[in-house]
Protein backbone atom coordinates (compact mmCIF):
# COMPACT_ATOMS: atom_id res chain seq x y z
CA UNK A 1 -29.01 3.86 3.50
CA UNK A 2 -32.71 5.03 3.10
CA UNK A 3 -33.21 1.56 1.49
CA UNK A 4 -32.35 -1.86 1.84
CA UNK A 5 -30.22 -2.36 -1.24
CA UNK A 6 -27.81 0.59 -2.86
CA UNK A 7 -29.94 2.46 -4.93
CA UNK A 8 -26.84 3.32 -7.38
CA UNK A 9 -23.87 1.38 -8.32
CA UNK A 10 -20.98 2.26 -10.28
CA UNK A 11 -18.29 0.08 -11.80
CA UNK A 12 -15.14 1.03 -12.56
CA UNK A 13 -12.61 -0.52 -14.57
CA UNK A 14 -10.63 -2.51 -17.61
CA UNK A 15 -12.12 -5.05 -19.73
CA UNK A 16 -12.39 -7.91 -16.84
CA UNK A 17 -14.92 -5.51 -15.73
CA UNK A 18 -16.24 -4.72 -19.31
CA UNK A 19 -16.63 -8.19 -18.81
CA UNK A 20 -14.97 -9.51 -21.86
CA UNK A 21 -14.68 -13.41 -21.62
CA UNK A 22 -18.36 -13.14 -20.42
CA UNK A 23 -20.07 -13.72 -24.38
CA UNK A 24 -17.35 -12.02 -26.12
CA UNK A 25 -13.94 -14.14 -25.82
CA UNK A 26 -10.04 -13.02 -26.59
CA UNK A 27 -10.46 -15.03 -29.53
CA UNK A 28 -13.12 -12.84 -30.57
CA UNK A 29 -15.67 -15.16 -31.43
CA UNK A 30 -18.96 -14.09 -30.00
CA UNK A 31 -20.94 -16.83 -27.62
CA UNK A 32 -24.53 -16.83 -29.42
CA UNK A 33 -25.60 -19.13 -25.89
CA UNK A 34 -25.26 -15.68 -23.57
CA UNK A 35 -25.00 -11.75 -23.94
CA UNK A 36 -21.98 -10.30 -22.92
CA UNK A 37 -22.38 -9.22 -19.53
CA UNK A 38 -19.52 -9.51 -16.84
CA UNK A 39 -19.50 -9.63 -13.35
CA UNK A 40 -20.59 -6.43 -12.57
CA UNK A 41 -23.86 -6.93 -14.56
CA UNK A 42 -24.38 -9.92 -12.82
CA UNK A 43 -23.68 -8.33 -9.21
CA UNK A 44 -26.71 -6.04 -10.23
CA UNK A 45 -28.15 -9.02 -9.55
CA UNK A 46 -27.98 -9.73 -6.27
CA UNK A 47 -27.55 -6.06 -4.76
CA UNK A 48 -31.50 -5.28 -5.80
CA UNK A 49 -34.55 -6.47 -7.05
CA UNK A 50 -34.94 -5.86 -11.38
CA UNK A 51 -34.72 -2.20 -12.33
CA UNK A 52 -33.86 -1.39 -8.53
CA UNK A 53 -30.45 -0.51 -8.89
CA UNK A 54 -29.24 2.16 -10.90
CA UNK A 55 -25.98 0.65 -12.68
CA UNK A 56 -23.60 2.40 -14.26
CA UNK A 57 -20.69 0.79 -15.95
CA UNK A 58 -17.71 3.37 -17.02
CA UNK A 59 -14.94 0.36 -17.50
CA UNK A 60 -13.19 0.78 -20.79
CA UNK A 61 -11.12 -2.05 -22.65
CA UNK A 62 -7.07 -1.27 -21.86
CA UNK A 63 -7.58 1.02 -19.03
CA UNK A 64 -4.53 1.87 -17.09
CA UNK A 65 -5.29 2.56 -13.24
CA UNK A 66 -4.54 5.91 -14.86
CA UNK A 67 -7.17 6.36 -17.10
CA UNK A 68 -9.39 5.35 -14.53
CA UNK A 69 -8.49 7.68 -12.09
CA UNK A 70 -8.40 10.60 -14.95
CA UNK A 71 -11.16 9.43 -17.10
CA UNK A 72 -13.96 7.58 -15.42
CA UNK A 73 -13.30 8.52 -11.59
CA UNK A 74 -14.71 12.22 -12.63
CA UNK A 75 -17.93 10.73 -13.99
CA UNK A 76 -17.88 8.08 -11.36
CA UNK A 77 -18.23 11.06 -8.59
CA UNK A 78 -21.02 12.60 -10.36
CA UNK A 79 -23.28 9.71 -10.51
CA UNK A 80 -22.70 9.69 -6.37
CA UNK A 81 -23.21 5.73 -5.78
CA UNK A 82 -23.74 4.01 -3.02
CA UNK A 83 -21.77 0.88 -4.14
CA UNK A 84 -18.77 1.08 -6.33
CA UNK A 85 -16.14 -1.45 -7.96
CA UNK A 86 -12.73 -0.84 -8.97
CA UNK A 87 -10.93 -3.59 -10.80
CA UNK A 88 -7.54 -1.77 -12.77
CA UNK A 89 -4.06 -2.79 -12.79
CA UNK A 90 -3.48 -5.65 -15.40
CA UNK A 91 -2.89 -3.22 -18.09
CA UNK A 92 -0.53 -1.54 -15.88
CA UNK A 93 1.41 -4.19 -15.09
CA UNK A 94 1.41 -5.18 -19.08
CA UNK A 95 3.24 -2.14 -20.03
CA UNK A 96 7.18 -2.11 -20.64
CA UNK A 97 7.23 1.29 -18.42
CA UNK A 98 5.19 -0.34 -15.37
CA UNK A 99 5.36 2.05 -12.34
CA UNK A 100 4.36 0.27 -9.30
CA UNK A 101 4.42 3.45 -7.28
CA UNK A 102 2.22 5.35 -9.76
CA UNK A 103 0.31 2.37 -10.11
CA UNK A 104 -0.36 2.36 -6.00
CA UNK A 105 -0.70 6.29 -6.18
CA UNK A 106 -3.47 6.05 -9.14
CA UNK A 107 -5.71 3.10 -7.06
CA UNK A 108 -5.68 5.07 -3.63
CA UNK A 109 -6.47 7.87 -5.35
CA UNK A 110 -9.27 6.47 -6.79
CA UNK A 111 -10.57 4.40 -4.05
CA UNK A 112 -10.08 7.44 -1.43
CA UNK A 113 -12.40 10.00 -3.54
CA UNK A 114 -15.27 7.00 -3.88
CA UNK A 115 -14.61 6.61 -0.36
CA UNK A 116 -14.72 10.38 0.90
CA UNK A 117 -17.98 10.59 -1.29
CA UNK A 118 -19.44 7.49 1.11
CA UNK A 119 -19.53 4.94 -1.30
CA UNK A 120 -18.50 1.16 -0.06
CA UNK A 121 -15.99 0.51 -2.40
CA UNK A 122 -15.22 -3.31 -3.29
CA UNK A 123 -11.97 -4.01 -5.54
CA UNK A 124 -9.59 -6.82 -5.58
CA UNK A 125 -6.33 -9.05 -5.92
CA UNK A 126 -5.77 -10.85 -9.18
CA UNK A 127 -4.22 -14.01 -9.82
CA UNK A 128 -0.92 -14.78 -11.63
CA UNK A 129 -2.16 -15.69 -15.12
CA UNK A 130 1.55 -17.32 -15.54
CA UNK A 131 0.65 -19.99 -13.40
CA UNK A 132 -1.87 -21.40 -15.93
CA UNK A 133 0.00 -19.60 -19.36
CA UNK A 134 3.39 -21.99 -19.00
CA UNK A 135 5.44 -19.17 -20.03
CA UNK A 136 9.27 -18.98 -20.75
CA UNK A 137 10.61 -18.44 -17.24
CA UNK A 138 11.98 -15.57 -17.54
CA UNK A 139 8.97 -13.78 -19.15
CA UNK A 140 6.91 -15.56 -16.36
CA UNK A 141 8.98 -14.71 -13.30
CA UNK A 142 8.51 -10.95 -14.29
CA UNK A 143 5.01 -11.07 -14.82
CA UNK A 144 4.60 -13.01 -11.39
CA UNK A 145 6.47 -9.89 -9.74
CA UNK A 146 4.75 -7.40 -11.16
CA UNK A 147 1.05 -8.91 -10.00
CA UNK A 148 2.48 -9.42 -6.72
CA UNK A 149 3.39 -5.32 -6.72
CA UNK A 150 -0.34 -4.30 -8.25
CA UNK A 151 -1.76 -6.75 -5.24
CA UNK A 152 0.10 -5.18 -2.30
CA UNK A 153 -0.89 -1.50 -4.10
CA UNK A 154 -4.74 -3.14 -4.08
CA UNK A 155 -4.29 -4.02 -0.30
CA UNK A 156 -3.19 -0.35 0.47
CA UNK A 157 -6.06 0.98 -0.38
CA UNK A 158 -8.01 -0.95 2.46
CA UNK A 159 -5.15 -0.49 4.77
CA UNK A 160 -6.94 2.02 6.80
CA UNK A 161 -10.60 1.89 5.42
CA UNK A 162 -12.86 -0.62 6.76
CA UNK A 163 -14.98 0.43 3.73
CA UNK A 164 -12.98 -0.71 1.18
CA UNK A 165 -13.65 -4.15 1.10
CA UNK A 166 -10.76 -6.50 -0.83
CA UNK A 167 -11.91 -9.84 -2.13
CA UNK A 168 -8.77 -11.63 -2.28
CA UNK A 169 -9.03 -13.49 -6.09
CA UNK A 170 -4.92 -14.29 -5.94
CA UNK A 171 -6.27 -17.24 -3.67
CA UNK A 172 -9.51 -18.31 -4.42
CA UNK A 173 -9.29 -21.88 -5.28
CA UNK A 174 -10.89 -21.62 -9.04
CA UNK A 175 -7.70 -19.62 -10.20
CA UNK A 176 -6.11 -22.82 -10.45
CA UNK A 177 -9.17 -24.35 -13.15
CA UNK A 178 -8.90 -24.03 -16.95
CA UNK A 179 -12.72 -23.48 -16.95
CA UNK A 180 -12.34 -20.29 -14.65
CA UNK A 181 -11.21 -18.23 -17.96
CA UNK A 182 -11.40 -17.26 -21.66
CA UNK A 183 -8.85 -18.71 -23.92
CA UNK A 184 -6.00 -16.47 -23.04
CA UNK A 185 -6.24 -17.95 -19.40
CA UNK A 186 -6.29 -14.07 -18.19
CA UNK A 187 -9.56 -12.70 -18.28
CA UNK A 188 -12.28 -14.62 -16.87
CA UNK A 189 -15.11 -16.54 -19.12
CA UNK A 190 -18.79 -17.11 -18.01
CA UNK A 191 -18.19 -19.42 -14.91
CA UNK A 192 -15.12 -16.99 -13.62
CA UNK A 193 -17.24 -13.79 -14.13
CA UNK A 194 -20.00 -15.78 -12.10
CA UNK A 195 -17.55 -16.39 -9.50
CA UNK A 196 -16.78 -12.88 -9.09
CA UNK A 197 -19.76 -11.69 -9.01
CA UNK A 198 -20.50 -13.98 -6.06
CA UNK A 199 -17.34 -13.40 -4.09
CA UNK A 200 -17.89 -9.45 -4.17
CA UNK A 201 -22.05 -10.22 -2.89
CA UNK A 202 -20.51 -12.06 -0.02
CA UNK A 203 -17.82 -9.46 0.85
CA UNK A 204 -20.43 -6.75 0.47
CA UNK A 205 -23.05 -9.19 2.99
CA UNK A 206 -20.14 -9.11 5.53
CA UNK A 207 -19.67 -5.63 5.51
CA UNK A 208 -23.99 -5.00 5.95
CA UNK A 209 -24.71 -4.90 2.65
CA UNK A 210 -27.10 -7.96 2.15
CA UNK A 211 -28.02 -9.26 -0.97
CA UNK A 212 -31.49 -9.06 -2.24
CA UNK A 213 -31.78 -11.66 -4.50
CA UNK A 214 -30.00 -14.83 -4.97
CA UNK A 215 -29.48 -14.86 -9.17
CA UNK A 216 -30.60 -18.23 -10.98
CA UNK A 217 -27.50 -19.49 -12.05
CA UNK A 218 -25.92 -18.98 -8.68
CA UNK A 219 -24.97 -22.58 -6.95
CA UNK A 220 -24.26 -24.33 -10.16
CA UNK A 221 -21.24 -26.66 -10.19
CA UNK A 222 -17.72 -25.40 -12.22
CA UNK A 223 -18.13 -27.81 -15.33
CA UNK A 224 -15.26 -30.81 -14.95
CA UNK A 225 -11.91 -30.06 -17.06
CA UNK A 226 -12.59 -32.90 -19.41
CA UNK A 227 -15.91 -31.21 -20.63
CA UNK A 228 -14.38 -28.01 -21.06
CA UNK A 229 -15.59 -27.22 -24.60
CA UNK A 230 -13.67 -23.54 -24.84
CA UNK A 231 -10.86 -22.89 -24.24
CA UNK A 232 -10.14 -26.34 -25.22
CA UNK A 233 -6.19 -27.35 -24.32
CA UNK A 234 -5.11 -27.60 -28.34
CA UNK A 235 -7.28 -24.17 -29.15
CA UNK A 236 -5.31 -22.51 -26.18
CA UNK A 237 -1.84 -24.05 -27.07
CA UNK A 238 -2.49 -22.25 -30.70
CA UNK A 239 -3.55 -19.10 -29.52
CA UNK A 240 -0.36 -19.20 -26.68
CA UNK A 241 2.22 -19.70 -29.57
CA UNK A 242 0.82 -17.24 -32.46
CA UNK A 243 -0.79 -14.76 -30.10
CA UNK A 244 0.00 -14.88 -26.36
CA UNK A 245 3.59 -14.75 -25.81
CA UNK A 246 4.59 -12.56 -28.24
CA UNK A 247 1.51 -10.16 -27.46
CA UNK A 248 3.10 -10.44 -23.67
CA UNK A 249 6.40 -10.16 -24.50
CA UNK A 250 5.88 -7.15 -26.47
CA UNK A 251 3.91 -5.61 -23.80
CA UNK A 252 6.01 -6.41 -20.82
CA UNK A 253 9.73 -6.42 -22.20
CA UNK A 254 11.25 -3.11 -22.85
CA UNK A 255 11.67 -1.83 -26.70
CA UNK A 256 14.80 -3.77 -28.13
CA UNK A 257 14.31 -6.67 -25.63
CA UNK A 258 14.10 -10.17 -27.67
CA UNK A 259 12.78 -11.39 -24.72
CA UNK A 260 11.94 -15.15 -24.57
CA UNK A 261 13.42 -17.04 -27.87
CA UNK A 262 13.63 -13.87 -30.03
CA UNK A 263 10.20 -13.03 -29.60
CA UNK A 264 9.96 -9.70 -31.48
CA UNK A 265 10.56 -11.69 -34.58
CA UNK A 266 7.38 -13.64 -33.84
CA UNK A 267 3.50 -12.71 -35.11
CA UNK A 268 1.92 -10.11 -33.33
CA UNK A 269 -1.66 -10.67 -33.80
CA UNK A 270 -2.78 -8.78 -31.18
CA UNK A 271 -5.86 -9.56 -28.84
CA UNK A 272 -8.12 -7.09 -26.88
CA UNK A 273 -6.05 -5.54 -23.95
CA UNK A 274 -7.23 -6.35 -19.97
């Protein structure tokens, strides 16, 4: 690189990298104490010093790995960046017709054109959001099956690329904390966007590209469960019963499935998609 830091960066992406949670939450009430921003916008941060970096953020709310390899993959390669994220597969696994093979087929697609153009591309593993959403087992066991499917399709895109860099977020230790995520306990809030944000700097340092900067709110401590304010335990309960599972279950399950307790006879006040 002709400079120190990436002089364009391109994110691509569903609404974790929209970065919904991140002043805009799944219950839809804005944050008026923060913008919406996401960890992308705060990875600006440390790849470059202010105005530095030319970021370019073509996530869309509900994108299948699909849509990003049809829709913003073509813009992606025109804007030629040095550093690129791709962060797609939740929606995927969401839908009643999941295809894990199409799903794999879509993400090395992807990746491998970024790649071919020379950017480093970072992506990643996600967590099973059942562990923390108590769902009906059956429901839960699917879902757990299905993540573990898009994270061996996000590992094959690294198989033979030492510049796709995978930051493993199945296992990092904060997927296990309340105050990692929005109310839905799926897509990150402020503190898990932070934490992103930070894990993809360091896998980008290992790989020779240093950060700049280190960004101000970097270091501070994940705020103790008992001070959680949102998503308080009763506010997420609420939202589980009239909105989660049946939102869920009506994604996941085939058409006709009842699913978990007759759940296609339940409300279906449905949230922003991943």
């Amino acid at each position: 690189m002709a400079a120190a830091y990436p002089a364009r960066f391109v994110a691509l992406g569903d609404s974790i990298t929209v970065g919904l949670g991140d002043g805009v939450t799944m219950g839809r009430e804005r944050r008026h104490d923060a913008p919406a921003r996401g960890f992308a916008a705060r990875l600006v941060e440390w790849l470059g010093p202010p105005g530095a970096v030319e970021y370019t953020n073509l996530a869309t709310t509900g994108a299948t790995a699909r849509a990003v390899r049809t829709r913003q993959l073509p813009v992606a390669l025109t804007l030629a960046p040095q550093v690129a994220t791709v962060v797609a597969g939740m929606n995927d696994v969401l839908k009643p017709s999941f295809d894990p093979l199409r799903l794999r087929q879509d993400l090395v697609w992807t990746v491998g054109r970024l790649r071919a153009q020379g950017a480093t591309v970072v992506t990643a593993t996600m967590p099973d959001p059942g562990r923390l959403l108590r769902l009906p087992g059956p429901l839960a066991g699917l879902l757990a099956d299905r993540v573990e499917q898009l994270n061996a399709a996000v590992h094959a895109t690294a198989r033979t690329d030492p510049g796709v860099l995978v930051v493993d977020l199945a296992r990092h230790p904060a997927v296990r904390r309340r105050s990692t995520f929005d109310v839905d306990r799926v897509h990150p809030g402020p503190y898990g966007h932070q934490l992103i944000a930070q894990a993809f700097a360091h896998r980008l340092a290992e790989a020779g590209v240093p950060p700049v900067s280190t960004p101000a709110w970097v270091g501070h401590p994940a705020p103790p469960e008992s001070e959680v304010a949102a998503p308080g335990t009763l506010r997420h309960g609420y939202w589980l019963l009239s909105v989660g599972v049946p939102w869920l279950a009506g994604r996941c399950l085939p058409k006709g499935d009842p699913g978990p307790s007759g759940a296609e006879n339940w409300p279906r006040s449905l949230p922003r998609r991943a």
